[in-house]
N, C-alpha and C. Protein backbone atom coordinates (compact mmCIF):
# COMPACT_ATOMS: atom_id res chain seq x y z
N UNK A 1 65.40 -0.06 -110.15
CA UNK A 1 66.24 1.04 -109.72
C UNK A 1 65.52 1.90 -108.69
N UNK A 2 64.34 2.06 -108.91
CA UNK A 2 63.89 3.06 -108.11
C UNK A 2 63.48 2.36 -106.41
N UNK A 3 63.05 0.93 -106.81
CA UNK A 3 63.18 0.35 -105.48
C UNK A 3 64.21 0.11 -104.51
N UNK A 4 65.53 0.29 -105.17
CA UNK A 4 67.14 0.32 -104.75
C UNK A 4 67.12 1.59 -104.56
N UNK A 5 66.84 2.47 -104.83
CA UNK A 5 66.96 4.24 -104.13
C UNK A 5 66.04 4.07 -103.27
N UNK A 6 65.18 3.70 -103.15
CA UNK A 6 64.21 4.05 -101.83
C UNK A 6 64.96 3.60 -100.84
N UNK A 7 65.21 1.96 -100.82
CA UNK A 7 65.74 1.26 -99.65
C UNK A 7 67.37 1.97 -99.24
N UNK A 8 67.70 2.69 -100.36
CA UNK A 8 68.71 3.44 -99.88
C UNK A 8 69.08 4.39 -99.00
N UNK A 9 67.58 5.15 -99.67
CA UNK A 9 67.12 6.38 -98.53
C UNK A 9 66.49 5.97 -97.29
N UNK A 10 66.06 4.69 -96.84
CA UNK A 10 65.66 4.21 -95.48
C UNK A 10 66.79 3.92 -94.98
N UNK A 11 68.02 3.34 -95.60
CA UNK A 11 68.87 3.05 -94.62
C UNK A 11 69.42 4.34 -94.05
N UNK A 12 69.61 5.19 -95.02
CA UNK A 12 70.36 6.51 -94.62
C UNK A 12 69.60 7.09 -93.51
N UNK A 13 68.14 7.36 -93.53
CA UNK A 13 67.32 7.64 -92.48
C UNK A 13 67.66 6.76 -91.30
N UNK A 14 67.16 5.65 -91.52
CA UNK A 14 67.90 4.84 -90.25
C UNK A 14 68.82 5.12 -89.64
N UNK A 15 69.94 4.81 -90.51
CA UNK A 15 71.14 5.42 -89.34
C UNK A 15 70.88 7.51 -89.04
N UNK A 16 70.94 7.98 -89.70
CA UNK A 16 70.53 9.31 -89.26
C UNK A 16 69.43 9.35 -88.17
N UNK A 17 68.51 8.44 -88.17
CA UNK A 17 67.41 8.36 -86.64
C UNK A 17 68.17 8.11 -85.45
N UNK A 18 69.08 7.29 -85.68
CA UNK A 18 69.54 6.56 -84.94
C UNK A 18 70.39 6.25 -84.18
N UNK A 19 71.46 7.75 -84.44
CA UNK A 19 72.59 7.98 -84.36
C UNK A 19 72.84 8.04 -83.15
N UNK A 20 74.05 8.25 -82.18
CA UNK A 20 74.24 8.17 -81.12
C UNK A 20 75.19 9.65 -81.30
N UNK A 21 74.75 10.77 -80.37
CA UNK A 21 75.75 11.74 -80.91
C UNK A 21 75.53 12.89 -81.93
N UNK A 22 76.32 13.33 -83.02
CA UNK A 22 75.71 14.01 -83.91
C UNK A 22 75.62 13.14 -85.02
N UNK A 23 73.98 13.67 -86.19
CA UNK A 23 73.54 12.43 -86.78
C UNK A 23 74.62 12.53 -87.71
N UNK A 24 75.35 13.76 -88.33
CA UNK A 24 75.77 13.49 -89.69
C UNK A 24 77.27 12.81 -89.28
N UNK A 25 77.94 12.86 -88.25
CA UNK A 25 79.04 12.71 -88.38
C UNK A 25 78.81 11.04 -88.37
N UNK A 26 77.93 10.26 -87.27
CA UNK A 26 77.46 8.86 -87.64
C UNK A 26 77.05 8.02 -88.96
N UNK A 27 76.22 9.18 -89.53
CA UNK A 27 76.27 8.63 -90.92
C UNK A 27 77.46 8.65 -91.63
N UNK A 28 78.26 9.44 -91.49
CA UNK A 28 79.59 9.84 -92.00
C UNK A 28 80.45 8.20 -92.05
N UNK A 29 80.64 8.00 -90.70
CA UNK A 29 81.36 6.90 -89.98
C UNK A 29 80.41 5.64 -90.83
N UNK A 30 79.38 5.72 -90.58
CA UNK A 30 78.86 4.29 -90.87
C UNK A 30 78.87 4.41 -92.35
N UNK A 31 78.84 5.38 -93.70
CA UNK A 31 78.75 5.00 -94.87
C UNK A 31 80.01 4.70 -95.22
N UNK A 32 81.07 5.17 -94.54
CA UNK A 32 82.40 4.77 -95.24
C UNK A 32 82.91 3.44 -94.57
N UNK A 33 82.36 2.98 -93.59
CA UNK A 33 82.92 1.74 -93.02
C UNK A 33 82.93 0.55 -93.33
N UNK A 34 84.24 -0.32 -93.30
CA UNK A 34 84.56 -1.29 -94.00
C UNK A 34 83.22 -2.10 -94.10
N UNK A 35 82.35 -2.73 -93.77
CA UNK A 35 81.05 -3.41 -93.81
C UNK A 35 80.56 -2.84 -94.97
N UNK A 36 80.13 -1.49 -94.96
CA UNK A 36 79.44 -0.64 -96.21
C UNK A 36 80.04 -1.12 -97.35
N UNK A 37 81.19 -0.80 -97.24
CA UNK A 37 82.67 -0.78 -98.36
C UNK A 37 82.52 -2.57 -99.00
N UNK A 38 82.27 -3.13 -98.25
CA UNK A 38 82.75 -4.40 -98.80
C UNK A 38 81.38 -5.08 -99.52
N UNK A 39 79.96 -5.10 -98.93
CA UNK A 39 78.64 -5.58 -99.34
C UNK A 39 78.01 -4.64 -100.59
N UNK A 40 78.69 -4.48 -101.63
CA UNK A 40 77.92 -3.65 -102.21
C UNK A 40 76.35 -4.08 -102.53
N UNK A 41 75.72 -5.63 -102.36
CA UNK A 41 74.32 -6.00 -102.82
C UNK A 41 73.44 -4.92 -101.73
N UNK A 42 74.18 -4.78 -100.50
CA UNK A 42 73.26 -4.02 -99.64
C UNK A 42 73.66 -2.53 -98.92
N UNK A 43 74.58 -2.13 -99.81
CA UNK A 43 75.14 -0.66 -99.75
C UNK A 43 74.41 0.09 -100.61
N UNK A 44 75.00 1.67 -100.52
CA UNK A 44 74.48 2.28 -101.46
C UNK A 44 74.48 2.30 -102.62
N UNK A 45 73.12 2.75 -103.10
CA UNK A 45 72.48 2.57 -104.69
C UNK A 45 73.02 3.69 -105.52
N UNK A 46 73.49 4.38 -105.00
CA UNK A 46 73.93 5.83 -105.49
C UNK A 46 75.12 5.37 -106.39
N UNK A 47 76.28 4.40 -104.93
CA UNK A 47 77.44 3.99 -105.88
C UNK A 47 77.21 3.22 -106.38
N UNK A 48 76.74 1.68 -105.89
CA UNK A 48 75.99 0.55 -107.01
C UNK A 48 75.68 0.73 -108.35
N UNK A 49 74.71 1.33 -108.67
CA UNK A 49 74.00 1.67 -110.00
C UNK A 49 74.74 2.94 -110.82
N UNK A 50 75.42 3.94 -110.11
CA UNK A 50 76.06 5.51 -111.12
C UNK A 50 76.15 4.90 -112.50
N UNK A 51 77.28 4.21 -112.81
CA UNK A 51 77.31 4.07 -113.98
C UNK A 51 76.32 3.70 -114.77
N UNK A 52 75.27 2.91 -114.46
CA UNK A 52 73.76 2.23 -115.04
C UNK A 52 73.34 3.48 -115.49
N UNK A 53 72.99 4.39 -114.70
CA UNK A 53 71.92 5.55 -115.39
C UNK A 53 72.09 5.71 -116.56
N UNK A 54 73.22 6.75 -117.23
CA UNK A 54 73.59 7.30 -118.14
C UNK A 54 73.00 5.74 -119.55
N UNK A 55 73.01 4.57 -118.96
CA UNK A 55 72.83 3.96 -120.17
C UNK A 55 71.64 3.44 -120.17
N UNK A 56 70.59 3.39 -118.87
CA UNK A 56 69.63 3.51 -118.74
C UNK A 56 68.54 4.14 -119.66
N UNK A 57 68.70 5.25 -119.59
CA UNK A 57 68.41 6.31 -120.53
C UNK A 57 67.53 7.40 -119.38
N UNK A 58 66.77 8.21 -120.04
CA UNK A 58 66.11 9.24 -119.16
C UNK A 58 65.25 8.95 -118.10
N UNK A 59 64.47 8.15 -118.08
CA UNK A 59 63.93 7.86 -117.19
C UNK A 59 64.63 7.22 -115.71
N UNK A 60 65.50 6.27 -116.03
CA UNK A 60 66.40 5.75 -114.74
C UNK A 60 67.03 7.05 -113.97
N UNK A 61 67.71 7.99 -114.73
CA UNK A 61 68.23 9.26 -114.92
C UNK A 61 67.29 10.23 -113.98
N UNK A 62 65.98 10.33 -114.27
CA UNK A 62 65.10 10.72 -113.49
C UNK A 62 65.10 10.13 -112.15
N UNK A 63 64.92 8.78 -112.15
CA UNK A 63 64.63 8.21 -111.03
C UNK A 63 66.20 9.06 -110.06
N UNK A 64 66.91 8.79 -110.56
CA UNK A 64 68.41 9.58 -109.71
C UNK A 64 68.03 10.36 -109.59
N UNK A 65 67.73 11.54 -109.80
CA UNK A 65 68.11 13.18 -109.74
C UNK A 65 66.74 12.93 -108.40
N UNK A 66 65.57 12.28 -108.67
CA UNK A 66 64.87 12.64 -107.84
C UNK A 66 65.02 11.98 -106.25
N UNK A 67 65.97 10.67 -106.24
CA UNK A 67 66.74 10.56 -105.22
C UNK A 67 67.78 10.95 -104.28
N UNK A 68 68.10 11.66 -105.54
CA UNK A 68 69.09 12.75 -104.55
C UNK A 68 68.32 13.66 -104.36
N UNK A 69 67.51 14.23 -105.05
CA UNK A 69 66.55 15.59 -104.00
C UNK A 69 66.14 15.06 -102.91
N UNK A 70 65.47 13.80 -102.85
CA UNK A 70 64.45 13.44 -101.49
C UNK A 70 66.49 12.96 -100.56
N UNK A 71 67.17 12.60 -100.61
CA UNK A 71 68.14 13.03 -100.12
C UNK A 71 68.54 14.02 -99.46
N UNK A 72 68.57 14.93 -100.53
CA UNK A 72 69.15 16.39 -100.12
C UNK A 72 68.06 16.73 -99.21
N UNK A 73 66.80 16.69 -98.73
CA UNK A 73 66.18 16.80 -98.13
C UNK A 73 66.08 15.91 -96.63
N UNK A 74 66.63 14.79 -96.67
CA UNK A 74 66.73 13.92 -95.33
C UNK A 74 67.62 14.81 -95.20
N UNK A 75 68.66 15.07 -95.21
CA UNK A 75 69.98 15.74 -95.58
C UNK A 75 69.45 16.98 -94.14
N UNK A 76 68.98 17.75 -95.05
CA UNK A 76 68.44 18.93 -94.23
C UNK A 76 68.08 18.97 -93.23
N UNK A 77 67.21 17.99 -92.55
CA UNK A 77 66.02 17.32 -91.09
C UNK A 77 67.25 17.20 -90.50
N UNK A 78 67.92 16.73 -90.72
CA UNK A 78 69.16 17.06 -89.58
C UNK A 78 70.14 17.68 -89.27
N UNK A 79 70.23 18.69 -90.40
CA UNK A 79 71.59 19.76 -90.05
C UNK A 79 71.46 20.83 -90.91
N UNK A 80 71.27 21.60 -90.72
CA UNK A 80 70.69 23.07 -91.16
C UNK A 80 71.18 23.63 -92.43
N UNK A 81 72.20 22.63 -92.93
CA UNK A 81 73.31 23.22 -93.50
C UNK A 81 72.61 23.47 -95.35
N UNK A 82 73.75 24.19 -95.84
CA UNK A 82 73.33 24.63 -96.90
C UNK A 82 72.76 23.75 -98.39
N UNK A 83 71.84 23.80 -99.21
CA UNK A 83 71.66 22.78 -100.13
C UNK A 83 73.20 22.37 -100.88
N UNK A 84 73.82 23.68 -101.23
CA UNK A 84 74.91 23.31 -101.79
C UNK A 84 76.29 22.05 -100.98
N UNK A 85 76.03 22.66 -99.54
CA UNK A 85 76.29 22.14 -98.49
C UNK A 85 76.41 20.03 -98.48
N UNK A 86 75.18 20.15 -98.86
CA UNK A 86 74.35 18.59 -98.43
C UNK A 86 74.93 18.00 -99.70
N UNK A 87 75.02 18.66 -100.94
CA UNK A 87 75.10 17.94 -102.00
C UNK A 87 76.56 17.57 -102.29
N UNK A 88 77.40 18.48 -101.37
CA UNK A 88 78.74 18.35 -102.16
C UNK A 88 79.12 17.19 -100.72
N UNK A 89 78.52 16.86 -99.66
CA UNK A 89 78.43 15.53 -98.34
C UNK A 89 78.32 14.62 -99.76
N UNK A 90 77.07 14.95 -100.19
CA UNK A 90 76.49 13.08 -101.09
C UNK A 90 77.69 12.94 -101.89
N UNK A 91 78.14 13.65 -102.74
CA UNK A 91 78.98 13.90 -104.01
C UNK A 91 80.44 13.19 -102.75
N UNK A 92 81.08 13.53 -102.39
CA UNK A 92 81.97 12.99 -101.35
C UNK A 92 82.05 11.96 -100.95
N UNK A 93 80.73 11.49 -100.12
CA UNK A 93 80.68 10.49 -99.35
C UNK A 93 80.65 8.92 -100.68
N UNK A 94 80.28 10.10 -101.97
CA UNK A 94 79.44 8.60 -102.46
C UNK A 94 80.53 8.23 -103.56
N UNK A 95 81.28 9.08 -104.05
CA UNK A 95 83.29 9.26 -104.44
C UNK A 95 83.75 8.20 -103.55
N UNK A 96 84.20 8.69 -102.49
CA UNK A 96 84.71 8.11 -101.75
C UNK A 96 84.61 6.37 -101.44
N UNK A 97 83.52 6.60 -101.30
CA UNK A 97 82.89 4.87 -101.67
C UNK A 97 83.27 4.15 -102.62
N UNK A 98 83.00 4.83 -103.78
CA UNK A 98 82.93 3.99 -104.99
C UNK A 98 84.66 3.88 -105.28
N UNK A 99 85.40 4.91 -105.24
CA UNK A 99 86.76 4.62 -104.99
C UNK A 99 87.35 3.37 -103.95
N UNK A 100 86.70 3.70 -103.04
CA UNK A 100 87.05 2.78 -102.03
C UNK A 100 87.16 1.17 -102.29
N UNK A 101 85.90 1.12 -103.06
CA UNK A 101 85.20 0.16 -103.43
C UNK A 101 86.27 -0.93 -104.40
N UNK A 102 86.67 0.03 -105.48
CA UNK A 102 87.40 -0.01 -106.64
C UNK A 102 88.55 -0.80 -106.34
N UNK A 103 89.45 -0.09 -105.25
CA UNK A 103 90.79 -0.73 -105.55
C UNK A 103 90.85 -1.50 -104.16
N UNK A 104 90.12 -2.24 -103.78
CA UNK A 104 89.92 -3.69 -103.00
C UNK A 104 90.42 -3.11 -101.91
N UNK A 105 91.48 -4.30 -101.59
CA UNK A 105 91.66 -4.51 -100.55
C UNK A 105 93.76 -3.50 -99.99
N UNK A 106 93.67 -2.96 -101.41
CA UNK A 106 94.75 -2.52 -101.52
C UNK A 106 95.17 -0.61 -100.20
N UNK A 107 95.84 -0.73 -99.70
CA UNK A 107 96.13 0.34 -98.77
C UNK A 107 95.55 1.81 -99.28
N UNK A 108 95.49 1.43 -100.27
CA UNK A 108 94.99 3.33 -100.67
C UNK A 108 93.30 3.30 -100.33
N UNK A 109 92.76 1.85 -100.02
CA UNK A 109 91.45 2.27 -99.42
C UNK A 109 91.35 2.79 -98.12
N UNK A 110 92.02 2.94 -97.22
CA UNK A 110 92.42 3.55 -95.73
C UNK A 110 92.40 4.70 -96.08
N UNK A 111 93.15 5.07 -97.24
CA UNK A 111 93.62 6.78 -97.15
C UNK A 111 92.60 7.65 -97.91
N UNK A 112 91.59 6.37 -98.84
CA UNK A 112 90.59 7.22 -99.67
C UNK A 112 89.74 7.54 -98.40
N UNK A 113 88.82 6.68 -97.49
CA UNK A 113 88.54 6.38 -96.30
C UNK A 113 89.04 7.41 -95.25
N UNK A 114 89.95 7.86 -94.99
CA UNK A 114 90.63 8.66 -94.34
C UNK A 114 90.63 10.31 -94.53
N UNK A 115 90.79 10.36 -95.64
CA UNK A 115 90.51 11.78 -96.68
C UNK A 115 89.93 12.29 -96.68
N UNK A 116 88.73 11.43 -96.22
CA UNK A 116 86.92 11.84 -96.45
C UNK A 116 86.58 12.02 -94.34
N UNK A 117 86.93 11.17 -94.11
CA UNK A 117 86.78 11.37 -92.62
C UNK A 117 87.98 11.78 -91.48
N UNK A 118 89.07 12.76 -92.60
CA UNK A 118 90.00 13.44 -91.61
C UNK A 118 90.25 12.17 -90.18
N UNK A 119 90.48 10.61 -90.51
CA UNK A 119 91.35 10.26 -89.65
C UNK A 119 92.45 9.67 -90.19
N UNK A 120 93.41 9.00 -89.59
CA UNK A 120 94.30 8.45 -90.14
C UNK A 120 94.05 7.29 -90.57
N UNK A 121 94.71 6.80 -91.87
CA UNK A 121 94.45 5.46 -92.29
C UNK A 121 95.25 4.24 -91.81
N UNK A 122 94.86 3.33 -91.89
CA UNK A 122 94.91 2.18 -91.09
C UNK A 122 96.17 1.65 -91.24
């Protein structure tokens, strides 16, 4: 688990390095995009694993909370914005996903997709 949060937090850095533009709205675009959405072996660990923790027990549990801090902290290096700010992005972005995720290939993934990035769905 904890090696699946790290590589999580490099990709997120990555694209946040890397961005063309402003970083968060790129990360924005690239975590909800169909590619992300569909590979969960190499998407985020956040949505991958959620349900694991809780049965994990405390320690996996740990390993989370302290991934989303070093998060909430990439978070910050690029946009000034508030902790509460950054957390309720992860909490969103990572909803959104896992919803997305959920009901396949069915039209309400456009609009979960859409919801989250104020465009229209497909």
């Amino acid at each position: 688990t904890e090696f699946a949060l790290e590589q999580n937090r490099q990709a997120w850095r990555d694209v946040l390095e890397n961005a063309d533009g402003t970083a968060l709205a790129a990360f924005r675009e690239w975590y909800l995009s169909n590619d992300h959405i569909r590979h969960r072996g190499h998407g985020c660990a956040f949505s991958t694993l959620a349900t694991e923790a809780p049965r994990r027990g405390v320690d996996t549990q740990a390993e989370f909370a302290n991934a989303i801090e070093k998060s909430l902290d990439l978070l910050s290096n690029f946009d000034p914005m508030t902790r509460a700010r950054s957390l309720k992005m992860i909490c969103t972005l990572v909803g959104a996903l896992t919803l997305a995720r959920d009901v396949g290939d069915n039209p309400l993934k456009s609009e979960i997709v859409a919801a989250v990035t104020d465009k229209e769905p497909n």
